[in-house]
PDB file of N, CA and C in Angstrom:
ATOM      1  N   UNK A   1       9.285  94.535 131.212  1.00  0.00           N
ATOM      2  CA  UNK A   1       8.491  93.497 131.820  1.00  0.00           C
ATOM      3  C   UNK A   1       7.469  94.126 132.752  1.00  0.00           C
ATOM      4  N   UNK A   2       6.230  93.634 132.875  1.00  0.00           N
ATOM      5  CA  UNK A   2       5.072  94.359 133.441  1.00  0.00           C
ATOM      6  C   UNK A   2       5.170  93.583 135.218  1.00  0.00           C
ATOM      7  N   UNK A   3       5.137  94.419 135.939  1.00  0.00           N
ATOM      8  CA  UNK A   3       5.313  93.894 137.413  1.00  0.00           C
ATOM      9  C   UNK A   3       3.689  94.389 138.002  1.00  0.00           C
ATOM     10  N   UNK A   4       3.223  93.475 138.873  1.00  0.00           N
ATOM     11  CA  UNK A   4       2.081  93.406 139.767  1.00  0.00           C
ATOM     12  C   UNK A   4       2.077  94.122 141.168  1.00  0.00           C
ATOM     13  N   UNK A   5       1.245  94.849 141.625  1.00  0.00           N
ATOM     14  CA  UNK A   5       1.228  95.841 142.694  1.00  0.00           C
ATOM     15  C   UNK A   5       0.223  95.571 143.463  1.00  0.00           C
ATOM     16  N   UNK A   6       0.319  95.396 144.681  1.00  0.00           N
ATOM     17  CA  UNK A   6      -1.306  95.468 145.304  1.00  0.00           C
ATOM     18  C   UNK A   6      -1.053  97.025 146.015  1.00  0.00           C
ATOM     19  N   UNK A   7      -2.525  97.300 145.803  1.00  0.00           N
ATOM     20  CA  UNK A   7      -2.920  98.878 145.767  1.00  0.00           C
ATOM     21  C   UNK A   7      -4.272  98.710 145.959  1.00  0.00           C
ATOM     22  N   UNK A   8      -4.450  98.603 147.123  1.00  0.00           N
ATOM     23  CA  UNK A   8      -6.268  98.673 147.512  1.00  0.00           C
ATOM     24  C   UNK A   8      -6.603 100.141 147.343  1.00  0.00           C
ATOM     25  N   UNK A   9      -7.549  99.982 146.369  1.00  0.00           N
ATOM     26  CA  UNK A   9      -8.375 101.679 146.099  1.00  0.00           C
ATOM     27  C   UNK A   9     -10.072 101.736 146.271  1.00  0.00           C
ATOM     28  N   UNK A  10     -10.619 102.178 147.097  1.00  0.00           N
ATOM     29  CA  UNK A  10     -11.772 101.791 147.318  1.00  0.00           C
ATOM     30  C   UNK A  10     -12.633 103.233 146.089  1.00  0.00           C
ATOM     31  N   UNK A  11     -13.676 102.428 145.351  1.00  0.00           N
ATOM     32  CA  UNK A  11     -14.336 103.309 144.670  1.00  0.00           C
ATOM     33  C   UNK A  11     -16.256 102.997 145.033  1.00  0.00           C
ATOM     34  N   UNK A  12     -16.588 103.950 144.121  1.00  0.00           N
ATOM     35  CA  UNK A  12     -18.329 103.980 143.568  1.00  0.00           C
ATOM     36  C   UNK A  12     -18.663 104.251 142.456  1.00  0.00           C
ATOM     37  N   UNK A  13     -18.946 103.541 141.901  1.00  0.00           N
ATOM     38  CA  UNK A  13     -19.995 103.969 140.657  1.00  0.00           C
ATOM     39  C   UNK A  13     -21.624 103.920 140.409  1.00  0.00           C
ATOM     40  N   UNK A  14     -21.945 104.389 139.839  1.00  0.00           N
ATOM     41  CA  UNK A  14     -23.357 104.170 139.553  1.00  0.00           C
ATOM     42  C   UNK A  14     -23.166 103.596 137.990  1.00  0.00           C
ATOM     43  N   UNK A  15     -24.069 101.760 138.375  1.00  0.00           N
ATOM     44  CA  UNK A  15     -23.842 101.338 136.647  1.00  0.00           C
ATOM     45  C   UNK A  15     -25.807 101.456 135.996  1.00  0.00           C
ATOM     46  N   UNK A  16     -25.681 102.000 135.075  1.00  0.00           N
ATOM     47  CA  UNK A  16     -26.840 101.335 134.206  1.00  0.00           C
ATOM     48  C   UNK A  16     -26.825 100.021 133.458  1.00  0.00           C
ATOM     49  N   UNK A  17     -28.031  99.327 133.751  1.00  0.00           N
ATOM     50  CA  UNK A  17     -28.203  98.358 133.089  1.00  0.00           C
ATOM     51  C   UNK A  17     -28.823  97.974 131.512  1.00  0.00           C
ATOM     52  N   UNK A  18     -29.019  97.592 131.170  1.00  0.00           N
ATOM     53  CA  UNK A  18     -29.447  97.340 129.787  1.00  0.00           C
ATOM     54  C   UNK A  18     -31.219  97.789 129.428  1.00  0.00           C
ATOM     55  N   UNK A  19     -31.705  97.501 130.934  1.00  0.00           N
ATOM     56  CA  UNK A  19     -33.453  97.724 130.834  1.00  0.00           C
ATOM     57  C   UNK A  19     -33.382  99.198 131.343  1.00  0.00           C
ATOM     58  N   UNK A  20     -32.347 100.105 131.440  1.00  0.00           N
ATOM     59  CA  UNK A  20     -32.625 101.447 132.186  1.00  0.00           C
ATOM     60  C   UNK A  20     -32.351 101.622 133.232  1.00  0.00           C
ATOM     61  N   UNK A  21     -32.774 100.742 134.363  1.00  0.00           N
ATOM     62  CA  UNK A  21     -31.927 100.873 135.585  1.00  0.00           C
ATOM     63  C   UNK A  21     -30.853 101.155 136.384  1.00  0.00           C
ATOM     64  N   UNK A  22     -30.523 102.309 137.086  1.00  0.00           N
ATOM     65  CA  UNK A  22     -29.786 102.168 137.597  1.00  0.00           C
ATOM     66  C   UNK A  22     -29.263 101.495 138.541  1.00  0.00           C
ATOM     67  N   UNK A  23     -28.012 101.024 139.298  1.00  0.00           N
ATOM     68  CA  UNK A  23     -27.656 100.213 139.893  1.00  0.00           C
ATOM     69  C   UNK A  23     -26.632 100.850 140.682  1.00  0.00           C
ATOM     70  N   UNK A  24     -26.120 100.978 142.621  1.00  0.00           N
ATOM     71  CA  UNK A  24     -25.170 101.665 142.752  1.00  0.00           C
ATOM     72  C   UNK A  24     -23.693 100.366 143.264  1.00  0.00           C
ATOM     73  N   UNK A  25     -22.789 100.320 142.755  1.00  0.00           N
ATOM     74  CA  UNK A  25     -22.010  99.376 142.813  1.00  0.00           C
ATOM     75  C   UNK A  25     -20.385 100.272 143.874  1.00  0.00           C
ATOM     76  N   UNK A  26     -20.315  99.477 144.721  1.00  0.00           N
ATOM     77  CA  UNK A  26     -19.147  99.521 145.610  1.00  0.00           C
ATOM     78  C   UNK A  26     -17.952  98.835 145.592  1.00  0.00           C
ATOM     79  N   UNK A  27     -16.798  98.991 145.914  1.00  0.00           N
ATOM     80  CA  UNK A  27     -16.058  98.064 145.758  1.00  0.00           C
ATOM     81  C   UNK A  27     -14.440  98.307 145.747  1.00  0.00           C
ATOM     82  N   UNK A  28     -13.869  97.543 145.899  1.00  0.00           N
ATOM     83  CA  UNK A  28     -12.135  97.674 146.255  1.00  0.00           C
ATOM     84  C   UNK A  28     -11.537  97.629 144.665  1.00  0.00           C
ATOM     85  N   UNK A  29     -11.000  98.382 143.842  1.00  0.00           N
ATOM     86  CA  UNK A  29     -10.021  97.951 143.072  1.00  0.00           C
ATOM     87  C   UNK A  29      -8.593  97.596 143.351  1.00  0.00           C
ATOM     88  N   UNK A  30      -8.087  96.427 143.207  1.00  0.00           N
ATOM     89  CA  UNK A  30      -7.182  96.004 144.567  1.00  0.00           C
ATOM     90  C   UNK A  30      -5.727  95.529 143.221  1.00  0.00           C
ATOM     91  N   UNK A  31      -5.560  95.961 141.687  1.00  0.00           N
ATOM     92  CA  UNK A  31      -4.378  95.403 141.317  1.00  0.00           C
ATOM     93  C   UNK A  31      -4.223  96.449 140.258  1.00  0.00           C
ATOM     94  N   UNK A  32      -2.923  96.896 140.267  1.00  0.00           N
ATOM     95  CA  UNK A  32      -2.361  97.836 139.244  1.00  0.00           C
ATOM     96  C   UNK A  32      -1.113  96.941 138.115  1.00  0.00           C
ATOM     97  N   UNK A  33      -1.265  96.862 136.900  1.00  0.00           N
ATOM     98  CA  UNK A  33       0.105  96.354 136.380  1.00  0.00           C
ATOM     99  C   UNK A  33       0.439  97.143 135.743  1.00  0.00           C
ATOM    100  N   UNK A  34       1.924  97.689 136.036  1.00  0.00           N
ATOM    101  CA  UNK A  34       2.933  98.649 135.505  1.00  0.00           C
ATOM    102  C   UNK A  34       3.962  97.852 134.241  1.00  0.00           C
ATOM    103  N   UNK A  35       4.198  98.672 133.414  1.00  0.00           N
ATOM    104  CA  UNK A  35       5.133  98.261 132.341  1.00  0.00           C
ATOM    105  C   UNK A  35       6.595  99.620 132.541  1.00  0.00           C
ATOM    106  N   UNK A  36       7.680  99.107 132.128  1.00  0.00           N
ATOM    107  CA  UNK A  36       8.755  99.910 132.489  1.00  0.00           C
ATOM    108  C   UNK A  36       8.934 100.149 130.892  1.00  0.00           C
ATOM    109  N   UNK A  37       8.590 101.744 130.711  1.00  0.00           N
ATOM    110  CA  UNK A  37       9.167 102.284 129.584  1.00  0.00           C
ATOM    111  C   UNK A  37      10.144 103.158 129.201  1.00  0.00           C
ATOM    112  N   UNK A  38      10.690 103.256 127.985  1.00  0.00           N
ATOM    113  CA  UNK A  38      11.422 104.346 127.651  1.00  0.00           C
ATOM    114  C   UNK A  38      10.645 104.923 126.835  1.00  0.00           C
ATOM    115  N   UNK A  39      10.540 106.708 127.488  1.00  0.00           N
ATOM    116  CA  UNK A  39       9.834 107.626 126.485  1.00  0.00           C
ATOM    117  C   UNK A  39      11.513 108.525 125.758  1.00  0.00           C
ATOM    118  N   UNK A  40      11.172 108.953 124.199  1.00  0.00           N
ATOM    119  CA  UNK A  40      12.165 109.446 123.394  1.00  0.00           C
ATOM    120  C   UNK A  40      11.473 110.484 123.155  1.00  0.00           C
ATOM    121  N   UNK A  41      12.333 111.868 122.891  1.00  0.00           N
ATOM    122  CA  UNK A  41      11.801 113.021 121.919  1.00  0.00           C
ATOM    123  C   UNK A  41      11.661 112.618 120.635  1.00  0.00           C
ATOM    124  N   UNK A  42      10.705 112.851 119.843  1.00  0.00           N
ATOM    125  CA  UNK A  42      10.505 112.490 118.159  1.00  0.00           C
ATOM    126  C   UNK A  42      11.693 113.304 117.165  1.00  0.00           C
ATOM    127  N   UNK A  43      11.682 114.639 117.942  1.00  0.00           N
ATOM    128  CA  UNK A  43      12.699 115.290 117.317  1.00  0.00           C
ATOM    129  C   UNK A  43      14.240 115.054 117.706  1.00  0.00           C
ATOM    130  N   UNK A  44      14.206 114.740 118.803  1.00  0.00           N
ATOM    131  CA  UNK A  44      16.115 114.215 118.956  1.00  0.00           C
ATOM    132  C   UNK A  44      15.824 112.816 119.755  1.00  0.00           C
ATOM    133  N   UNK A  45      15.980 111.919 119.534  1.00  0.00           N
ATOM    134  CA  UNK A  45      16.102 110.634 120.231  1.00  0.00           C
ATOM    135  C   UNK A  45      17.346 110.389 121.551  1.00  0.00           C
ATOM    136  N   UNK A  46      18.285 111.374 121.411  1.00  0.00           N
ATOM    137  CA  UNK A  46      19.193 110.922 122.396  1.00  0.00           C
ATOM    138  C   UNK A  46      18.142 111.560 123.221  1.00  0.00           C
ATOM    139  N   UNK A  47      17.798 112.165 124.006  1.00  0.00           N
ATOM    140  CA  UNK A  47      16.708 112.791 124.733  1.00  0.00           C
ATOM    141  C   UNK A  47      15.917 111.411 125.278  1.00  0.00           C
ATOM    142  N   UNK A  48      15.998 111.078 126.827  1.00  0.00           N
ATOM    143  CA  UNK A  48      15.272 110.009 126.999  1.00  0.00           C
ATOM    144  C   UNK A  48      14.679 109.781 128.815  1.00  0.00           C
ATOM    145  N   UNK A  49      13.721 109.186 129.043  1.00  0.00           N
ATOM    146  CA  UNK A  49      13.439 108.885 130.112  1.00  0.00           C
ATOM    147  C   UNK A  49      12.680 107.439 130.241  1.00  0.00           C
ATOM    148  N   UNK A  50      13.126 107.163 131.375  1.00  0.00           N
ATOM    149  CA  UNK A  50      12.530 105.352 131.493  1.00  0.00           C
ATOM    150  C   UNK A  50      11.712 105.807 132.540  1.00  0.00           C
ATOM    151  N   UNK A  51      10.291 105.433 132.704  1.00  0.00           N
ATOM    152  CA  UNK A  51       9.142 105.142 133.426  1.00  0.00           C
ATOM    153  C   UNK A  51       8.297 104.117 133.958  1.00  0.00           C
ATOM    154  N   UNK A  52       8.143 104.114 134.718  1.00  0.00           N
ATOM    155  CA  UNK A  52       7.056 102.688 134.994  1.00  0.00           C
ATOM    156  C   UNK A  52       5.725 103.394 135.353  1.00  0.00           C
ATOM    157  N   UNK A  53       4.467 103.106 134.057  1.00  0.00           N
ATOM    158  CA  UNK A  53       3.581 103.356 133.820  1.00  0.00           C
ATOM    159  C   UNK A  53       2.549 102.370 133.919  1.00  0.00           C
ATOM    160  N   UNK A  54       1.284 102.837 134.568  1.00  0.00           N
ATOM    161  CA  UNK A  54       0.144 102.140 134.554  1.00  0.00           C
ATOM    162  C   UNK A  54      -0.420 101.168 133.662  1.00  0.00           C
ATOM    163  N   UNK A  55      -0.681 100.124 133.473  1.00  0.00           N
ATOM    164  CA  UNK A  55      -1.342  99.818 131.983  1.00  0.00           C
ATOM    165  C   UNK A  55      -2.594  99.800 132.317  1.00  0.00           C
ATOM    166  N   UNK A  56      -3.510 100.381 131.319  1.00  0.00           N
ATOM    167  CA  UNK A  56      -5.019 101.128 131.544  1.00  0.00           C
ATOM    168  C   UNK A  56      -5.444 100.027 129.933  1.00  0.00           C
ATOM    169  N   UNK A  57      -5.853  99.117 129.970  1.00  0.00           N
ATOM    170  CA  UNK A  57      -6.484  98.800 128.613  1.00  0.00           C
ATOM    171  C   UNK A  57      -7.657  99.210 128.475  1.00  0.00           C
ATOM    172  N   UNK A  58      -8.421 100.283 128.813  1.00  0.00           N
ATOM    173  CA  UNK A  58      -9.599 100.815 128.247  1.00  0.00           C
ATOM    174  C   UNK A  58      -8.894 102.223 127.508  1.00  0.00           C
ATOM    175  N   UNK A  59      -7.866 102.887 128.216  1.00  0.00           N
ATOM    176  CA  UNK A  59      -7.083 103.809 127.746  1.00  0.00           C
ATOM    177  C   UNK A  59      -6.342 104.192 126.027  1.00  0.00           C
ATOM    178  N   UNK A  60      -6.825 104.973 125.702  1.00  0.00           N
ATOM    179  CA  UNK A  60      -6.552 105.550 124.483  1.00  0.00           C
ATOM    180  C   UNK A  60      -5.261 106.077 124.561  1.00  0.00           C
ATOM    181  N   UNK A  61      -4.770 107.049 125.290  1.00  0.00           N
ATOM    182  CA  UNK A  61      -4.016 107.473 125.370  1.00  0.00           C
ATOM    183  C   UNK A  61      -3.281 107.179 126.733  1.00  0.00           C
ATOM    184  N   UNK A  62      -1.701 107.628 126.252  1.00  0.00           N
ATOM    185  CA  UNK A  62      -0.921 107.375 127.792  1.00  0.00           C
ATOM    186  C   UNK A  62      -0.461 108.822 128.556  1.00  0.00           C
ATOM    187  N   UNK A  63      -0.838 108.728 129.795  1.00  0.00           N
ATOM    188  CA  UNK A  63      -0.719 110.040 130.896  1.00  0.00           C
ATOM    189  C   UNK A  63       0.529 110.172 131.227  1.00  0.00           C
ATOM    190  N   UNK A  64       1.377 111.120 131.072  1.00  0.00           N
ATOM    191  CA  UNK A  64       2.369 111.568 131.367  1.00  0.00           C
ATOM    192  C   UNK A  64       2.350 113.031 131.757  1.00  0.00           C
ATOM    193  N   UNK A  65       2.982 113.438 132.991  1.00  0.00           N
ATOM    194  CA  UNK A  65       2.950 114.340 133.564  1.00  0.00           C
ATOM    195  C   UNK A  65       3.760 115.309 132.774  1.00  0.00           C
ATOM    196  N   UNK A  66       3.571 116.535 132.385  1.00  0.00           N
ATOM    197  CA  UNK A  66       3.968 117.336 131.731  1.00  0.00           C
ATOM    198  C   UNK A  66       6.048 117.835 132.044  1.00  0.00           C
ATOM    199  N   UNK A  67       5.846 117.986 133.178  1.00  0.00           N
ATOM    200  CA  UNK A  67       7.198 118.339 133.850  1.00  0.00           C
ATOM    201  C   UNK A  67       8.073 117.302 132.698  1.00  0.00           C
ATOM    202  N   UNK A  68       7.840 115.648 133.394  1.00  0.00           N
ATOM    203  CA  UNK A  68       8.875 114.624 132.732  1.00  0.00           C
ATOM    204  C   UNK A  68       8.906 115.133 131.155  1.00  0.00           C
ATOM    205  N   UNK A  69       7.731 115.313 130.642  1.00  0.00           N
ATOM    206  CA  UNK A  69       7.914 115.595 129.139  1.00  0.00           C
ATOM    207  C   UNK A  69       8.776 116.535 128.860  1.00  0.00           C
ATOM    208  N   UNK A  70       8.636 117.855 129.320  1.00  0.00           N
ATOM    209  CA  UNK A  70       9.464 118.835 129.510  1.00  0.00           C
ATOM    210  C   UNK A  70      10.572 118.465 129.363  1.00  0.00           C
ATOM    211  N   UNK A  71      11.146 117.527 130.190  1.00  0.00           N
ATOM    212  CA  UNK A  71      12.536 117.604 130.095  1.00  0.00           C
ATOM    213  C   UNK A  71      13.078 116.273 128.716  1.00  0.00           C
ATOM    214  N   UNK A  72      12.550 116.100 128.472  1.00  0.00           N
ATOM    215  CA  UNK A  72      12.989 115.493 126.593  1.00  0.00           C
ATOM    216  C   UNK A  72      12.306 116.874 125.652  1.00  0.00           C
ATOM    217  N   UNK A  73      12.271 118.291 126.103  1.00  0.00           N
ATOM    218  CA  UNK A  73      12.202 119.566 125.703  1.00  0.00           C
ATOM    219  C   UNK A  73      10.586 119.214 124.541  1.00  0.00           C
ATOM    220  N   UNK A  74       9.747 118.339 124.971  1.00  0.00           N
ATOM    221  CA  UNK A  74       8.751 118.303 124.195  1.00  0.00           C
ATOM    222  C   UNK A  74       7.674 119.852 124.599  1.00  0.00           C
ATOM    223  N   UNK A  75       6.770 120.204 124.164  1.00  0.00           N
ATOM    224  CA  UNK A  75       5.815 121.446 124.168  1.00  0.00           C
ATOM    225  C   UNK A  75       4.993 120.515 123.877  1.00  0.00           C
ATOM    226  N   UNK A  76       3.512 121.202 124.236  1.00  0.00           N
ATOM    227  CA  UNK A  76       2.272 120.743 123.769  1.00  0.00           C
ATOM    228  C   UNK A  76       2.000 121.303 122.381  1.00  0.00           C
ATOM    229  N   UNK A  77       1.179 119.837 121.666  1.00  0.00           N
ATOM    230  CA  UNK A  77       0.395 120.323 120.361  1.00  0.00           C
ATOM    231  C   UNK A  77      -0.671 121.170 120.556  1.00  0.00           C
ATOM    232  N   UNK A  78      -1.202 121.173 120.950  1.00  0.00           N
ATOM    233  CA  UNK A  78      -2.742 120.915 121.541  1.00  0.00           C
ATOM    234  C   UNK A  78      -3.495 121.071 122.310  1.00  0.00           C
ATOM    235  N   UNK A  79      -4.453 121.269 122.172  1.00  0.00           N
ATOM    236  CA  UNK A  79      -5.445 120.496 123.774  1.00  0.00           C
ATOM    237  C   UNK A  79      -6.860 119.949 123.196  1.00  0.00           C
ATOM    238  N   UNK A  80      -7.370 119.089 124.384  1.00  0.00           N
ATOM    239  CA  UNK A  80      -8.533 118.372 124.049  1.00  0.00           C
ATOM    240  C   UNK A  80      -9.353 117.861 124.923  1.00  0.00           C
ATOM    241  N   UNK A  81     -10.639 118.071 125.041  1.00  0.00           N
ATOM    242  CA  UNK A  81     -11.637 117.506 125.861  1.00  0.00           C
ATOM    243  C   UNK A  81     -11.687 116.101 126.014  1.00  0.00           C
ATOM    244  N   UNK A  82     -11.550 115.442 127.263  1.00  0.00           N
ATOM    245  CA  UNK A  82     -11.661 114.241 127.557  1.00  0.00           C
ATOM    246  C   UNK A  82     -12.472 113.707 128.642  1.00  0.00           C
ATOM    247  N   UNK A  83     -13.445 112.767 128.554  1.00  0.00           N
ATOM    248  CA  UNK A  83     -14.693 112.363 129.556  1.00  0.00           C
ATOM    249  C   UNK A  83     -13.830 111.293 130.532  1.00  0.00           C
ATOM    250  N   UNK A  84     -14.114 111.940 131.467  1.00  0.00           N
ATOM    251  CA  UNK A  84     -12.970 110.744 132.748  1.00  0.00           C
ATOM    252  C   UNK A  84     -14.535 109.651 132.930  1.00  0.00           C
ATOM    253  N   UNK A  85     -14.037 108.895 133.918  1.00  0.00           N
ATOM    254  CA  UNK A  85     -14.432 107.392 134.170  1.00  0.00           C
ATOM    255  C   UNK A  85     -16.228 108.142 134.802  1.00  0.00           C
ATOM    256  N   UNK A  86     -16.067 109.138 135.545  1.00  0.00           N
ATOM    257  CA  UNK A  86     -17.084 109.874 136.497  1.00  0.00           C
ATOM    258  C   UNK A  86     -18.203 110.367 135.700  1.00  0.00           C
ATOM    259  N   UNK A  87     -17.822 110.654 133.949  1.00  0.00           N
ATOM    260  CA  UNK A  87     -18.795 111.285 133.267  1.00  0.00           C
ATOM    261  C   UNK A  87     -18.291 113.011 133.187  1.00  0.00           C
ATOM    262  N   UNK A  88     -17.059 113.563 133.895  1.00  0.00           N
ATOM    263  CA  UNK A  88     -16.416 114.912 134.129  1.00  0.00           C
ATOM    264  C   UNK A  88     -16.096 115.494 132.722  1.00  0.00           C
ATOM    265  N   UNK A  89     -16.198 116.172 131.781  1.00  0.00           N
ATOM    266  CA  UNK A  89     -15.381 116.419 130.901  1.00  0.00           C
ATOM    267  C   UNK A  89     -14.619 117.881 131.096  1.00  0.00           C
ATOM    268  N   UNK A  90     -13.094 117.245 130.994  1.00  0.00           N
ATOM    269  CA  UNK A  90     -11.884 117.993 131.351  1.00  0.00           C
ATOM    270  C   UNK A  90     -10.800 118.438 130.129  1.00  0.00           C
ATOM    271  N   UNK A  91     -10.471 119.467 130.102  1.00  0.00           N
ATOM    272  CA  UNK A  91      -9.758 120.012 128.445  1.00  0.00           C
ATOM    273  C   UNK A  91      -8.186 119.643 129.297  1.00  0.00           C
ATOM    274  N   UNK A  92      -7.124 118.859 128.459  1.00  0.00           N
ATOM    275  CA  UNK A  92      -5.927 118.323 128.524  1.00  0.00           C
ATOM    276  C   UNK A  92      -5.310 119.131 127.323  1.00  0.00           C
ATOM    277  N   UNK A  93      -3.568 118.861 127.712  1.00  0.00           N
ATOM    278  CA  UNK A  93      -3.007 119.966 126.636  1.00  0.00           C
ATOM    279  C   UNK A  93      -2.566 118.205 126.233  1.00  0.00           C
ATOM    280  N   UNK A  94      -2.050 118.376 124.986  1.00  0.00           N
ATOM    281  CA  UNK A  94      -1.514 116.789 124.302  1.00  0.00           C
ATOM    282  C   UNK A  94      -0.405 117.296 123.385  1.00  0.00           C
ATOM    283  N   UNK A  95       0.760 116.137 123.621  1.00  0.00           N
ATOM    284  CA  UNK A  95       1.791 115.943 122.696  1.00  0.00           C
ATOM    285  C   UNK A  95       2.254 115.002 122.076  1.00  0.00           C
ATOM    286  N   UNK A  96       3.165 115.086 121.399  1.00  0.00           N
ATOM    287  CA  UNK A  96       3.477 113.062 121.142  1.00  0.00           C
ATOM    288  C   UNK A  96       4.690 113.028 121.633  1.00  0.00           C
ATOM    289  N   UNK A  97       5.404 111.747 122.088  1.00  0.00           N
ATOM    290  CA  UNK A  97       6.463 111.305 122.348  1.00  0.00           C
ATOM    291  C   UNK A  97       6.641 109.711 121.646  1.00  0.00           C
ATOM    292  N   UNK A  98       7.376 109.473 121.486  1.00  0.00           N
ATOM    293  CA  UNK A  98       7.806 107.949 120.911  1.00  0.00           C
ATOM    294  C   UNK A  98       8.136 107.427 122.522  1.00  0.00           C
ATOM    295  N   UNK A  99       8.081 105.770 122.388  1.00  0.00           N
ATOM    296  CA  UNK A  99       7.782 104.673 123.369  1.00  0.00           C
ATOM    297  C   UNK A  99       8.256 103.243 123.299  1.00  0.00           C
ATOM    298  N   UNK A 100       8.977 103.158 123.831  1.00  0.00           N
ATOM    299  CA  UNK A 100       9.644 101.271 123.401  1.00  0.00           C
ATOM    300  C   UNK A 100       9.976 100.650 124.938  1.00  0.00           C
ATOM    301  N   UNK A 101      10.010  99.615 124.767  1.00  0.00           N
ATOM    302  CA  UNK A 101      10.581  98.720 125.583  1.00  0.00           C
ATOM    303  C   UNK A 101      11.960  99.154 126.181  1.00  0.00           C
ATOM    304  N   UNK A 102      12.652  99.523 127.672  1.00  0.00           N
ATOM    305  CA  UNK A 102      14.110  99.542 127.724  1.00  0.00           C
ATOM    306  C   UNK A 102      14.903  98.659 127.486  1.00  0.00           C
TER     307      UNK A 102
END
């Protein structure tokens, strides 16, 4: 079940508009909703951890701190360049884990 947080985070962006313009926008992001998951190893399922994670719906992928992965003995596939919210592009190592409801 997804639970509601107030979490005042004060940010900035700079938005462009449609005619070219830039625009500089201020402002409080003031609500986080968390979902409580269970992450599984793909390769052994008894292997498990329950989390309460951000829900990001612009988000492709889900952030998990490497350590927790670690310990369902996952390794990275991978790595891959990813453009944060700022325009930054940052190289991430990536793995998979399976994900359900507890």
């Amino acid at each position: 079940m997804a639970e509601k947080y107030f979490i005042e985070t004060p940010f900035e962006a700079e938005l462009k508009l449609g005619d070219g313009r830039a625009v500089r926008a201020l402002g409080v992001f003031s609500w986080y909703t968390f979902a409580k998951v269970k992450l599984y190893s793909p390769s052994d399922q008894s292997k498990t951890i329950d989390l309460d994670l951000i829900i990001d719906t612009g988000s492709t992928y889900t952030w998990v701190k490497r350590t927790r992965l670690g310990s369902l003995g996952l390794k990275p596939t991978g790595r891959r360049m990813f453009k944060t919210i700022e325009g930054k592009l940052v190289e991430r190592e990536i793995g998979e884990a399976l994900m359900a409801k507890p």
